[in-house]
N, C-alpha and C. Protein backbone atom coordinates (compact mmCIF):
# COMPACT_ATOMS: atom_id res chain seq x y z
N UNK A 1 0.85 -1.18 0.00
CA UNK A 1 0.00 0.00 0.00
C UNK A 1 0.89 1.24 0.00
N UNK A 2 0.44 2.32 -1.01
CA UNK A 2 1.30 3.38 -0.75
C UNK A 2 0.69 4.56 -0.83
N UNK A 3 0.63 5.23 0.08
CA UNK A 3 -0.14 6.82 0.35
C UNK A 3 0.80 7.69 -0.01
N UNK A 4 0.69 9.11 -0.75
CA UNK A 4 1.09 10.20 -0.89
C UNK A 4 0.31 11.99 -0.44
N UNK A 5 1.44 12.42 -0.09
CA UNK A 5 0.52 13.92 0.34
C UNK A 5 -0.35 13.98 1.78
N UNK A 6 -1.10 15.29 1.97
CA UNK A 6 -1.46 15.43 3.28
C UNK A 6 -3.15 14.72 3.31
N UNK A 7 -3.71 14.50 1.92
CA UNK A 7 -4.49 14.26 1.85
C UNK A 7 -4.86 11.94 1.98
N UNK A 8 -3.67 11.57 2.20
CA UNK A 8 -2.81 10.47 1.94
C UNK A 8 -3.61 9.48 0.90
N UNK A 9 -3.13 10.18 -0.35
CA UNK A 9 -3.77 9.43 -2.05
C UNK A 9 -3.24 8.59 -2.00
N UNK A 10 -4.15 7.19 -2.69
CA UNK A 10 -3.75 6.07 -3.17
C UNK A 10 -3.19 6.60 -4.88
N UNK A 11 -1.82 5.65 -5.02
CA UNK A 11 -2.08 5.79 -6.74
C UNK A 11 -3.23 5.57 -7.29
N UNK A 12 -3.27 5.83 -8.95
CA UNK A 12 -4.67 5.38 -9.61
C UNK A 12 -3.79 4.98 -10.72
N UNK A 13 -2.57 5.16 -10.96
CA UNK A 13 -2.07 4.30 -11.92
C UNK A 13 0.01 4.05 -11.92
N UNK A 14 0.42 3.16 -12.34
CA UNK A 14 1.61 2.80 -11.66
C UNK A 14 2.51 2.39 -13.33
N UNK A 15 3.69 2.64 -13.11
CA UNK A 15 4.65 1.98 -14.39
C UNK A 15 5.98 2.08 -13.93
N UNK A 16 6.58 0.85 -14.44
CA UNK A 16 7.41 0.00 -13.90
C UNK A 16 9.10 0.12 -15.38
N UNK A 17 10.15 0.71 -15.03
CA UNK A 17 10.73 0.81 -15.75
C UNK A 17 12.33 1.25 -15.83
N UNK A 18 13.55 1.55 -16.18
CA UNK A 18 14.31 1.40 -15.68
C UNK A 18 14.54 3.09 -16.50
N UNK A 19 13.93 3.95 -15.70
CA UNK A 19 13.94 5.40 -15.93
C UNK A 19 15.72 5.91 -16.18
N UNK A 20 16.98 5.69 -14.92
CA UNK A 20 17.75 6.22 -14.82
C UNK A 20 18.97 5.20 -15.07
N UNK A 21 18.52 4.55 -16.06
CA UNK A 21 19.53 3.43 -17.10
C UNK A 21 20.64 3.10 -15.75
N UNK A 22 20.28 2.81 -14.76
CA UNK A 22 20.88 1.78 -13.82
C UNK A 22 20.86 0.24 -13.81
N UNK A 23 20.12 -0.43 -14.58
CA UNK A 23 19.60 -1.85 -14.79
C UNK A 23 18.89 -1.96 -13.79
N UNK A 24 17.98 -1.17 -13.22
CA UNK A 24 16.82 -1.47 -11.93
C UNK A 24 15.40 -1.07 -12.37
N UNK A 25 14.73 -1.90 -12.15
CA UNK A 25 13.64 -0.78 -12.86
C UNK A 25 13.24 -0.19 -11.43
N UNK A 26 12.24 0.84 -12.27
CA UNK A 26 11.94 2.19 -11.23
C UNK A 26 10.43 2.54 -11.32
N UNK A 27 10.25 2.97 -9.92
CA UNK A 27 8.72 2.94 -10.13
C UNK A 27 8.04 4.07 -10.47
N UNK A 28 7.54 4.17 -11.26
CA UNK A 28 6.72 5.46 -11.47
C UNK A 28 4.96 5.62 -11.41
N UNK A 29 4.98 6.36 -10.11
CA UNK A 29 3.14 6.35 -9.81
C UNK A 29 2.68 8.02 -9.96
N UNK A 30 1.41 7.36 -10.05
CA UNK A 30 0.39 8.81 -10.58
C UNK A 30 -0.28 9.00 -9.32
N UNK A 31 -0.81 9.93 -9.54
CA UNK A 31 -1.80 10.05 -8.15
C UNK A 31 -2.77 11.47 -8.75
N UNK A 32 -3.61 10.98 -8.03
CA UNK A 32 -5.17 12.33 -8.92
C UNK A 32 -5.02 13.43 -7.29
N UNK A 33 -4.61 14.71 -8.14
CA UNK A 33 -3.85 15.56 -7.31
C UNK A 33 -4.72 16.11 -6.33
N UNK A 34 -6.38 16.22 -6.83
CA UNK A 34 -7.32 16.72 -5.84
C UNK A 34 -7.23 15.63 -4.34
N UNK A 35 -6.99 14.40 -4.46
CA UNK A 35 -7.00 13.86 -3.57
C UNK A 35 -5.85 13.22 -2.73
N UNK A 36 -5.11 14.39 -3.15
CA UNK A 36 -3.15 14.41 -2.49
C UNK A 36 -3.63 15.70 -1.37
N UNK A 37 -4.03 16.30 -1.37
CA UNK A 37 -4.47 17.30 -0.17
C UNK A 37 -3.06 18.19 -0.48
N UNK A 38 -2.83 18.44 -1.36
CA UNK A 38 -1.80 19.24 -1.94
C UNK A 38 -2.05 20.61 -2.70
N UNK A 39 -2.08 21.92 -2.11
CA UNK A 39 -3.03 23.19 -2.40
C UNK A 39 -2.34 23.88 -2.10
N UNK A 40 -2.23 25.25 -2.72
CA UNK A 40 -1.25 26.00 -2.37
C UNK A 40 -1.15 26.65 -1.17
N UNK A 41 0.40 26.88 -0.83
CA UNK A 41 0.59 27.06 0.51
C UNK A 41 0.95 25.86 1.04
N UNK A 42 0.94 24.62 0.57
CA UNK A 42 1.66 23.43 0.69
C UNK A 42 3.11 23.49 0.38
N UNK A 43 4.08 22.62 0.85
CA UNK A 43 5.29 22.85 0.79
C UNK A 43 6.41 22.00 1.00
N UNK A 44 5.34 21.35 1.19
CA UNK A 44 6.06 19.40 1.42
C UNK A 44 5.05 18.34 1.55
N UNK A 45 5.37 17.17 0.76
CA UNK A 45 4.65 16.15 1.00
C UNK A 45 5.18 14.23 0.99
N UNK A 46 4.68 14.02 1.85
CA UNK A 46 5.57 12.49 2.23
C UNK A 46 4.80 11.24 1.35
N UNK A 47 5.72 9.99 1.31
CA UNK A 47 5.23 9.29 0.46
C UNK A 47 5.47 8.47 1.46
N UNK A 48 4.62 7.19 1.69
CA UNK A 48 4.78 6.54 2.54
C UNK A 48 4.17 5.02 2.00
N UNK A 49 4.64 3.75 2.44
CA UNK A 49 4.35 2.53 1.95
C UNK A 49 5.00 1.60 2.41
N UNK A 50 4.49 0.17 2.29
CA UNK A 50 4.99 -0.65 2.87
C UNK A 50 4.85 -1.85 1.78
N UNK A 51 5.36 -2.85 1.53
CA UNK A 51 5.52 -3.91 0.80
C UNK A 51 4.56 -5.46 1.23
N UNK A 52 4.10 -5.87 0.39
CA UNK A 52 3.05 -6.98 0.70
C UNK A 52 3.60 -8.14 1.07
N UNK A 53 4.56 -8.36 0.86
CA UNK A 53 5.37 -9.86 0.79
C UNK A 53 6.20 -9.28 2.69
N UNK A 54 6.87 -10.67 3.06
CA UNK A 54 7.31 -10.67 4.32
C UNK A 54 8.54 -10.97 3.98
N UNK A 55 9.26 -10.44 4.41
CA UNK A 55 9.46 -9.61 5.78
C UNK A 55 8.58 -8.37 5.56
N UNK A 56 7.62 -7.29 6.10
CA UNK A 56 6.98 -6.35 5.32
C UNK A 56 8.09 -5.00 5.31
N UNK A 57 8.30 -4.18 4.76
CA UNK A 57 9.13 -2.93 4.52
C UNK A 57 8.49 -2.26 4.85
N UNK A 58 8.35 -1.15 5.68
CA UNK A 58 8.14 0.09 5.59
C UNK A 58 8.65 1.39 4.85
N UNK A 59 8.58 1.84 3.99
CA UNK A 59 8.97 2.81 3.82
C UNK A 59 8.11 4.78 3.83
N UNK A 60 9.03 5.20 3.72
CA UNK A 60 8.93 6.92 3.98
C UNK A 60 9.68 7.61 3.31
N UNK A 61 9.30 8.87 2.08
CA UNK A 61 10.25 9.92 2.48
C UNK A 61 9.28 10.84 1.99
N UNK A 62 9.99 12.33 2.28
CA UNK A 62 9.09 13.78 2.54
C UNK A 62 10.17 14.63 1.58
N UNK A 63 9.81 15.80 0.38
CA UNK A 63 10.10 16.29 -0.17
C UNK A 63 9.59 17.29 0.05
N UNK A 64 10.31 19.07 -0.05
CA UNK A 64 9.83 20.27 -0.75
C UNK A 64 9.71 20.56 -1.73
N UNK A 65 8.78 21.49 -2.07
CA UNK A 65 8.13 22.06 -3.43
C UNK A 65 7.62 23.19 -3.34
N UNK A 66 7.04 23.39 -4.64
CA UNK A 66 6.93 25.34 -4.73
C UNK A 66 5.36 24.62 -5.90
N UNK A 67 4.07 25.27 -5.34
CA UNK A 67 3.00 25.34 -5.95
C UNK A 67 2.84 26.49 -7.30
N UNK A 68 3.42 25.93 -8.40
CA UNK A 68 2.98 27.06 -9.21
C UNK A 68 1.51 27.17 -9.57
N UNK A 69 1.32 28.55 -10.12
CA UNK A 69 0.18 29.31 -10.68
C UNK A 69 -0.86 29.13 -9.45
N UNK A 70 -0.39 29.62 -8.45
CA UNK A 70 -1.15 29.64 -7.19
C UNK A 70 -1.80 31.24 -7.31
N UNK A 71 -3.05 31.53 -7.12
CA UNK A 71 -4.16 32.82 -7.10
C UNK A 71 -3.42 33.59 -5.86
């Protein structure tokens, strides 16, 4: 399961690929932004998830950003 933002979105769509020619592939998820709780005046948002298989993983991390074309 993996949540993003303050609003904590599920993806709605996911692709799998080796973006930064490391021989790994890499994950790349979407997320429908109204329901990332991500609005301006926002300024960071964490991604958080854990892995289905056992041992389970947790993972986390939190990034800054700048909301353009904010009113």
């Amino acid at each position: 399961a993996v949540r993003f933002g303050p609003g904590e979105a599920s993806p709605i769509n996911f692709k799998g690929q080796d973006y930064n020619n490391d021989g790994y592939s890499d994950l790349n998820l979407l997320f429908n932004l109204s329901e990332t709780g991500i609005i301006c005046g926002v300024t960071e948002a964490t991604l958080t998830g854990r892995t289905s298989t056992v041992p389970v993983v947790y993972i986390q991390g939190t990034d800054s950003f700048t909301v353009e074309k904010c009113p």
